[in-house]
Every structure is written in C-alpha cells, then in structure tokens.
N, C-alpha and C. Protein backbone atom coordinates (compact mmCIF):
# COMPACT_ATOMS: atom_id res chain seq x y z
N UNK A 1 0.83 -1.17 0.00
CA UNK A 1 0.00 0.00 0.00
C UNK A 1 0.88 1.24 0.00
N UNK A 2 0.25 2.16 -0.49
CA UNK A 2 1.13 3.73 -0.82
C UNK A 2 1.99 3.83 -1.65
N UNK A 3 3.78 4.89 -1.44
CA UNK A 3 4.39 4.40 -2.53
C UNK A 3 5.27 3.10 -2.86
N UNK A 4 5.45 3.02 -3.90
CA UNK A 4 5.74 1.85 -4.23
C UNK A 4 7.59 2.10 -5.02
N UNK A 5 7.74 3.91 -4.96
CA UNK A 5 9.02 3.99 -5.39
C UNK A 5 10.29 3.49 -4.42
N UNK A 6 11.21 4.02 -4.95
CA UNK A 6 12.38 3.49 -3.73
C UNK A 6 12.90 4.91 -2.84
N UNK A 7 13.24 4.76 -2.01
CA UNK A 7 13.49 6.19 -1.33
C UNK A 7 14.45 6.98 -2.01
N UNK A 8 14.19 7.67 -1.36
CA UNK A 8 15.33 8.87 -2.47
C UNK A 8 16.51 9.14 -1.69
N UNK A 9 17.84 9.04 -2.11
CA UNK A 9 18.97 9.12 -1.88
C UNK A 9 19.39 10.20 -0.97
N UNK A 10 18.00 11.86 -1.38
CA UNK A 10 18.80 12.70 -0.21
C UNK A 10 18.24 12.14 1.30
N UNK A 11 17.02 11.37 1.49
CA UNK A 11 16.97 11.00 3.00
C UNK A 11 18.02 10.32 4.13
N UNK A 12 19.24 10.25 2.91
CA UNK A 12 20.32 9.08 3.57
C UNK A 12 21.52 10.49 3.95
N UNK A 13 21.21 11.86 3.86
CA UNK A 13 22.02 12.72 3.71
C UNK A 13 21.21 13.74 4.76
N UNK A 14 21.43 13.19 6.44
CA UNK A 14 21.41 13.76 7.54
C UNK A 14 22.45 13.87 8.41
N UNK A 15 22.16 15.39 9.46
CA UNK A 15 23.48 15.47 10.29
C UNK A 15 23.63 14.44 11.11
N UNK A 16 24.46 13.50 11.97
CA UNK A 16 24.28 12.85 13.19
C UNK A 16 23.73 13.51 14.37
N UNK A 17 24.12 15.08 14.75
CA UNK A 17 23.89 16.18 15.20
C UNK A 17 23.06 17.36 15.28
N UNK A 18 22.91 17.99 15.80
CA UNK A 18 22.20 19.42 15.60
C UNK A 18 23.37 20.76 15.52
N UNK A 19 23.98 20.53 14.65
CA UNK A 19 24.94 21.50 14.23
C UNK A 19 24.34 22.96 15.01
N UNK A 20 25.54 23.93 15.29
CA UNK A 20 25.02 25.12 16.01
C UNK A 20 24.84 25.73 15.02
N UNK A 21 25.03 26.09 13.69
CA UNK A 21 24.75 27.17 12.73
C UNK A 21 23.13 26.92 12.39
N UNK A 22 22.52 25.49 12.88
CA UNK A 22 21.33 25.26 12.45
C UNK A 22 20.57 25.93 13.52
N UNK A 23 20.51 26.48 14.76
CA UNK A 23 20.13 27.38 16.21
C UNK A 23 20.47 28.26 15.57
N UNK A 24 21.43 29.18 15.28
CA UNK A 24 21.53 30.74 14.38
C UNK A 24 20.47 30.62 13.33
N UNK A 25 20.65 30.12 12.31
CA UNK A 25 19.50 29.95 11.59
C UNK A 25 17.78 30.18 12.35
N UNK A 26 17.84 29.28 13.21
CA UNK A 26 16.23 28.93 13.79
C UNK A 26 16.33 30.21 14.49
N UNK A 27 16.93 30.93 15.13
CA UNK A 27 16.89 32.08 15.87
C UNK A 27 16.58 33.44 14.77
N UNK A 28 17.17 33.33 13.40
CA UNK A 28 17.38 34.44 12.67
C UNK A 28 16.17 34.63 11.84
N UNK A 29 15.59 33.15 11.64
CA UNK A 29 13.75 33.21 10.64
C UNK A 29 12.75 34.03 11.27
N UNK A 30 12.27 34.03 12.23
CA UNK A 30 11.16 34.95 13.11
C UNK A 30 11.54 36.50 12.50
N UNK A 31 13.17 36.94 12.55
CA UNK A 31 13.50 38.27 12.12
C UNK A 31 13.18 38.62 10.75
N UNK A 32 13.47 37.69 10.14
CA UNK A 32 13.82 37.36 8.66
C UNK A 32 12.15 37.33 8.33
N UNK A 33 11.33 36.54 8.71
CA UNK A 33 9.83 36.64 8.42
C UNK A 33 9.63 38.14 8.49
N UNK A 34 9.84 38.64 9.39
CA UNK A 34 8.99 40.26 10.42
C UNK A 34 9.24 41.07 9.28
N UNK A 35 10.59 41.35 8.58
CA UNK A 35 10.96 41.94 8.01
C UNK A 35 10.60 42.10 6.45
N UNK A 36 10.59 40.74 5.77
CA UNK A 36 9.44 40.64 5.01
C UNK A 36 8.19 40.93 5.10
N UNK A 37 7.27 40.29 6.29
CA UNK A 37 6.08 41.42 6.45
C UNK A 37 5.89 42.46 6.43
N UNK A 38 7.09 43.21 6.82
CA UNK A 38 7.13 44.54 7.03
C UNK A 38 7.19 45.09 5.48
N UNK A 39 7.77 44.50 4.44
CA UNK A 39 7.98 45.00 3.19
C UNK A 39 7.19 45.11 2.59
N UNK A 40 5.55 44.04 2.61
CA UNK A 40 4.53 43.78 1.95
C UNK A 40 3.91 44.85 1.45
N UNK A 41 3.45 45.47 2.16
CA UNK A 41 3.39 47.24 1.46
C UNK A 41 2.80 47.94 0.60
N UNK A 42 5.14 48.09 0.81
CA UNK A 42 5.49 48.29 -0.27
C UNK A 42 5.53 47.65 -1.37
N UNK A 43 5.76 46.36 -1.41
CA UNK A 43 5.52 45.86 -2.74
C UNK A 43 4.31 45.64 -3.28
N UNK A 44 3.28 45.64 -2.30
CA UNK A 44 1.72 45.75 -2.86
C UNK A 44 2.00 46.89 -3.72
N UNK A 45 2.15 48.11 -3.49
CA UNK A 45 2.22 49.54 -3.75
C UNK A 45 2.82 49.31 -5.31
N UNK A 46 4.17 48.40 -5.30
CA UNK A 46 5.02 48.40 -6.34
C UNK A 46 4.58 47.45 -7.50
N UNK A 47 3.81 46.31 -6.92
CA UNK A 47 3.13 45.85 -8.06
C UNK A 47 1.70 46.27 -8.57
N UNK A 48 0.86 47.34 -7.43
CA UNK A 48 -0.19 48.30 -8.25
C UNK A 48 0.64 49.36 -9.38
N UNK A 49 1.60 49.89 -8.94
CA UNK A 49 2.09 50.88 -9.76
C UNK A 49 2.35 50.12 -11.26
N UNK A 50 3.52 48.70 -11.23
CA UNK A 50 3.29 48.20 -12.12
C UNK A 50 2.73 47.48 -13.41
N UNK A 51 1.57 47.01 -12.31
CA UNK A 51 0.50 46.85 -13.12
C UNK A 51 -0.44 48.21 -13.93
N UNK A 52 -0.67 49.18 -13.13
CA UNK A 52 -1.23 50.16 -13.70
C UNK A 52 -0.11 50.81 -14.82
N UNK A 53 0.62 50.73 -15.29
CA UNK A 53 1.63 51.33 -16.27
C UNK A 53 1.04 50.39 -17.51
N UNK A 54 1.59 51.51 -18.80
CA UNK A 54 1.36 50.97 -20.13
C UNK A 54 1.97 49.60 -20.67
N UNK A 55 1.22 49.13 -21.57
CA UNK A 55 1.58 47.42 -21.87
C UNK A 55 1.81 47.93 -23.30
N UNK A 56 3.07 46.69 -23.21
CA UNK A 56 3.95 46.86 -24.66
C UNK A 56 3.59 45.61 -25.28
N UNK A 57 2.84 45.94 -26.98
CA UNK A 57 2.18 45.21 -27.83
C UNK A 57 3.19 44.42 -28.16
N UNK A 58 2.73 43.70 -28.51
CA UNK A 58 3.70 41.80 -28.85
C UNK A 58 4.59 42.06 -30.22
N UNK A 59 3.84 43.24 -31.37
CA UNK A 59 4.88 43.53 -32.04
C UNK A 59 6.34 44.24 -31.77
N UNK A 60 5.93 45.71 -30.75
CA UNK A 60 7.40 45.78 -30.53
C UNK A 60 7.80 45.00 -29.56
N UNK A 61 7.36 43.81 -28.85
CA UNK A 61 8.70 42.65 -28.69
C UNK A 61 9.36 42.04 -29.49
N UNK A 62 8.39 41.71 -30.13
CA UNK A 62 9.05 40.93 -31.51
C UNK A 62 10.00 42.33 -31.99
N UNK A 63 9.81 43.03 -32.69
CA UNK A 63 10.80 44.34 -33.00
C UNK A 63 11.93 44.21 -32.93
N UNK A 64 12.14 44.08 -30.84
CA UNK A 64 13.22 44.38 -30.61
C UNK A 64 13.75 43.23 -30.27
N UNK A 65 12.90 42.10 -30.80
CA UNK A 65 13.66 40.92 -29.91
C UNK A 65 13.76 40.14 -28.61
N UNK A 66 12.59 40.65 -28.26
CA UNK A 66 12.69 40.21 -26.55
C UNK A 66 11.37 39.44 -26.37
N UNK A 67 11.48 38.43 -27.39
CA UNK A 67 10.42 37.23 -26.87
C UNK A 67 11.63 36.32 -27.30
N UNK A 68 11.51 34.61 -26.37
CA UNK A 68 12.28 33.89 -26.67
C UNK A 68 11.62 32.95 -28.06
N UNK A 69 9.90 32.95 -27.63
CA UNK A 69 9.97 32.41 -28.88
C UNK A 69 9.86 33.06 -30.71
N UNK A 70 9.87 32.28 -31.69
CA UNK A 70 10.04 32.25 -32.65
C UNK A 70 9.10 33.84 -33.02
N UNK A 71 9.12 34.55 -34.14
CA UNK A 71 8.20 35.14 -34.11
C UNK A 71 6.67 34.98 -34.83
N UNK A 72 6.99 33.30 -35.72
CA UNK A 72 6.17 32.92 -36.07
C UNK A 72 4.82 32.05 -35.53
N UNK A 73 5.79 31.95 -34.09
CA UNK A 73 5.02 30.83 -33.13
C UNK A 73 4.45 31.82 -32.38
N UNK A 74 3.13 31.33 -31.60
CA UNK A 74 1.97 32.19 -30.86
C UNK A 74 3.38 32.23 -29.68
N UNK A 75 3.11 33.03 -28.57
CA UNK A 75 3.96 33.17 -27.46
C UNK A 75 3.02 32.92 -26.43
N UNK A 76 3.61 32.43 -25.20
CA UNK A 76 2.21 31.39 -24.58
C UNK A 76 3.01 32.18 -23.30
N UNK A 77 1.83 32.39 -21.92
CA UNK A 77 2.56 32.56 -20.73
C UNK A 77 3.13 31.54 -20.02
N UNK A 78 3.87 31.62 -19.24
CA UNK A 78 4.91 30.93 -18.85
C UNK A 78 3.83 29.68 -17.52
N UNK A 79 3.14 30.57 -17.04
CA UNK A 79 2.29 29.50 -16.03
C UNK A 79 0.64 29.73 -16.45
N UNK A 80 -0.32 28.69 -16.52
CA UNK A 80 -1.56 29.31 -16.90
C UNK A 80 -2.22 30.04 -15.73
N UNK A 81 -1.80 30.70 -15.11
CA UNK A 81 -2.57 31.47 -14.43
C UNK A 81 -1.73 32.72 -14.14
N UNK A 82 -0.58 32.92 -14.51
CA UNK A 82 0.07 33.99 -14.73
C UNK A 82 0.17 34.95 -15.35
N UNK A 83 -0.83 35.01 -16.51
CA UNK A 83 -0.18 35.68 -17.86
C UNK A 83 -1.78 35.63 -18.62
N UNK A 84 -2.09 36.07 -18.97
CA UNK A 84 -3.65 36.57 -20.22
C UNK A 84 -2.82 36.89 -21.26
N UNK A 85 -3.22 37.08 -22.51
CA UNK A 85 -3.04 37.49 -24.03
C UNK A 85 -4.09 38.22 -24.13
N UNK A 86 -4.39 39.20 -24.34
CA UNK A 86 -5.77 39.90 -24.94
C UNK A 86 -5.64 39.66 -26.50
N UNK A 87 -6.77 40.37 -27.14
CA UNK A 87 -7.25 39.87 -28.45
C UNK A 87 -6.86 41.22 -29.02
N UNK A 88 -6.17 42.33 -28.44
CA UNK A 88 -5.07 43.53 -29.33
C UNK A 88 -3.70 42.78 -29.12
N UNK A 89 -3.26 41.54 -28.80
CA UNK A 89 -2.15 41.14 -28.82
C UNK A 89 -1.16 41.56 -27.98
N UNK A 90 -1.58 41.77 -26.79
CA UNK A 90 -1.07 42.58 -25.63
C UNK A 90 -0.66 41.68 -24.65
N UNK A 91 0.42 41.55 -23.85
CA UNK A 91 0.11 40.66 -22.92
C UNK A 91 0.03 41.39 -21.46
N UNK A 92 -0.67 40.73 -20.60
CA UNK A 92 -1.27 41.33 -19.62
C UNK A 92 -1.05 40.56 -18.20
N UNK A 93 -0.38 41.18 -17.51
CA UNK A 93 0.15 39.96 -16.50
C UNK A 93 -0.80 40.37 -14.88
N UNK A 94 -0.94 39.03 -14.67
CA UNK A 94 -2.22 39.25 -13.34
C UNK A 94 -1.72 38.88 -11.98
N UNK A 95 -2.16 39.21 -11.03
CA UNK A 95 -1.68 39.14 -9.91
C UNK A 95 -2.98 38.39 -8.63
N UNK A 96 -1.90 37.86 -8.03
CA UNK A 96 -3.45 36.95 -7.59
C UNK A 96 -3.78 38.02 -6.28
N UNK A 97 -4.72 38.12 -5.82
CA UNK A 97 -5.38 38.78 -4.96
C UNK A 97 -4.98 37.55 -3.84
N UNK A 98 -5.35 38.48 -2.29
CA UNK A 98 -5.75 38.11 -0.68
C UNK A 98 -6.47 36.53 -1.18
N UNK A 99 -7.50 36.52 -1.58
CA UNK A 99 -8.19 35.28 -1.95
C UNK A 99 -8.05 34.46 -2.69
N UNK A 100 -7.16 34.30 -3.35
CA UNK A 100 -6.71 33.56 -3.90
C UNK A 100 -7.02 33.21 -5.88
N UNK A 101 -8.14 34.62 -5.97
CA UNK A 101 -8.37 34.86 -7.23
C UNK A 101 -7.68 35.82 -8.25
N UNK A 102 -7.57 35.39 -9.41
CA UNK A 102 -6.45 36.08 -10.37
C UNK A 102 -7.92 37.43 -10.76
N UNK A 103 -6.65 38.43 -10.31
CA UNK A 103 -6.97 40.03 -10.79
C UNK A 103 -6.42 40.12 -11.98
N UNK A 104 -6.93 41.03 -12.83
CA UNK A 104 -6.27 41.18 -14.24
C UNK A 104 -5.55 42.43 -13.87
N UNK A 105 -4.24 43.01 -14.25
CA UNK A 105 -3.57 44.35 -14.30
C UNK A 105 -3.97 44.94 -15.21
N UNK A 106 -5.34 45.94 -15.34
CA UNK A 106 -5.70 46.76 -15.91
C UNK A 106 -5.62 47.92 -15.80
C-alpha cells in the first residue's frame, strides 16, 4: 500500500547532530519573516504601480527581440494562471489577490 518507489537518496544525507549554525539559523527566521512582512506594502504599492503602467504590444517585442519564442510561433505565458493574451495582442500579466483569485492588471 502507498508508494511503491524506492526512497530517495537525499533522505540518507542527515546530520548525526544538531549542528550550532542550524540554532543561528532557527533564531534568525522569526526576524527574517517580520521583516518581510514589514515590506509587503510596499511591494503591494510596487506591483499596483506596475500593473497600472502601459503594456507593450507583442509587435514591438518581436521588433526588438525580446520574446524567446520564434516570431512565427503564438507566445504562450509561462504559467496558466500567470499571464492573459488579450485579443489587441497585448500581454497582460495578473496578480493573484488576498483570496486567492487572479486580478487582471488593468
């Protein structure tokens, strides 16, 4: 019953110990969290600003070169819930909201 693979090689790759740099560590995350919270914000702030700024049409990427794919091939977003295409050929990148639903950056 369950899995049926073989274990995986890093489970065989533990300390014997509780190394002390691993206590610095556990002591330094609580700070390390706070401080990130503390940034949220601002980067809310920084990805409204971003999102509200002008969107650059798929031709001048192609133009200048800054799509990886072909320019004959459609260009697809990278995750499906990351990325919209509108039907002016725009791409439009979304941001997920508190709830867990994708906002469009309009």
């Amino acid at each position: 019953m369950g899995d049926r693979r073989p274990p995986s090689k890093l489970g065989e790759v533990q300390p014997d110990h509780w190394p002390a740099e691993y206590t610095t560590d556990l002591i330094d995350l609580p700070g390390v969290l706070a401080l990130l919270v503390d940034l949220e914000p601002d980067q809310a702030r920084l990805l409204d600003h971003v999102c509200s700024g002008p969107l650059l049409p798929i031709s001048d990427l192609h133009a200048h070169n800054a799509l990886a794919t072909p320019p004959t091939r459609s260009a697809r977003p990278p995750h499906a819930g990351s990325a919209s295409c509108s039907t002016a050929g725009e791409w439009r990148w979304c941001a997920w909201n508190r709830a867990g639903s994708r906002t469009s950056a309009r």
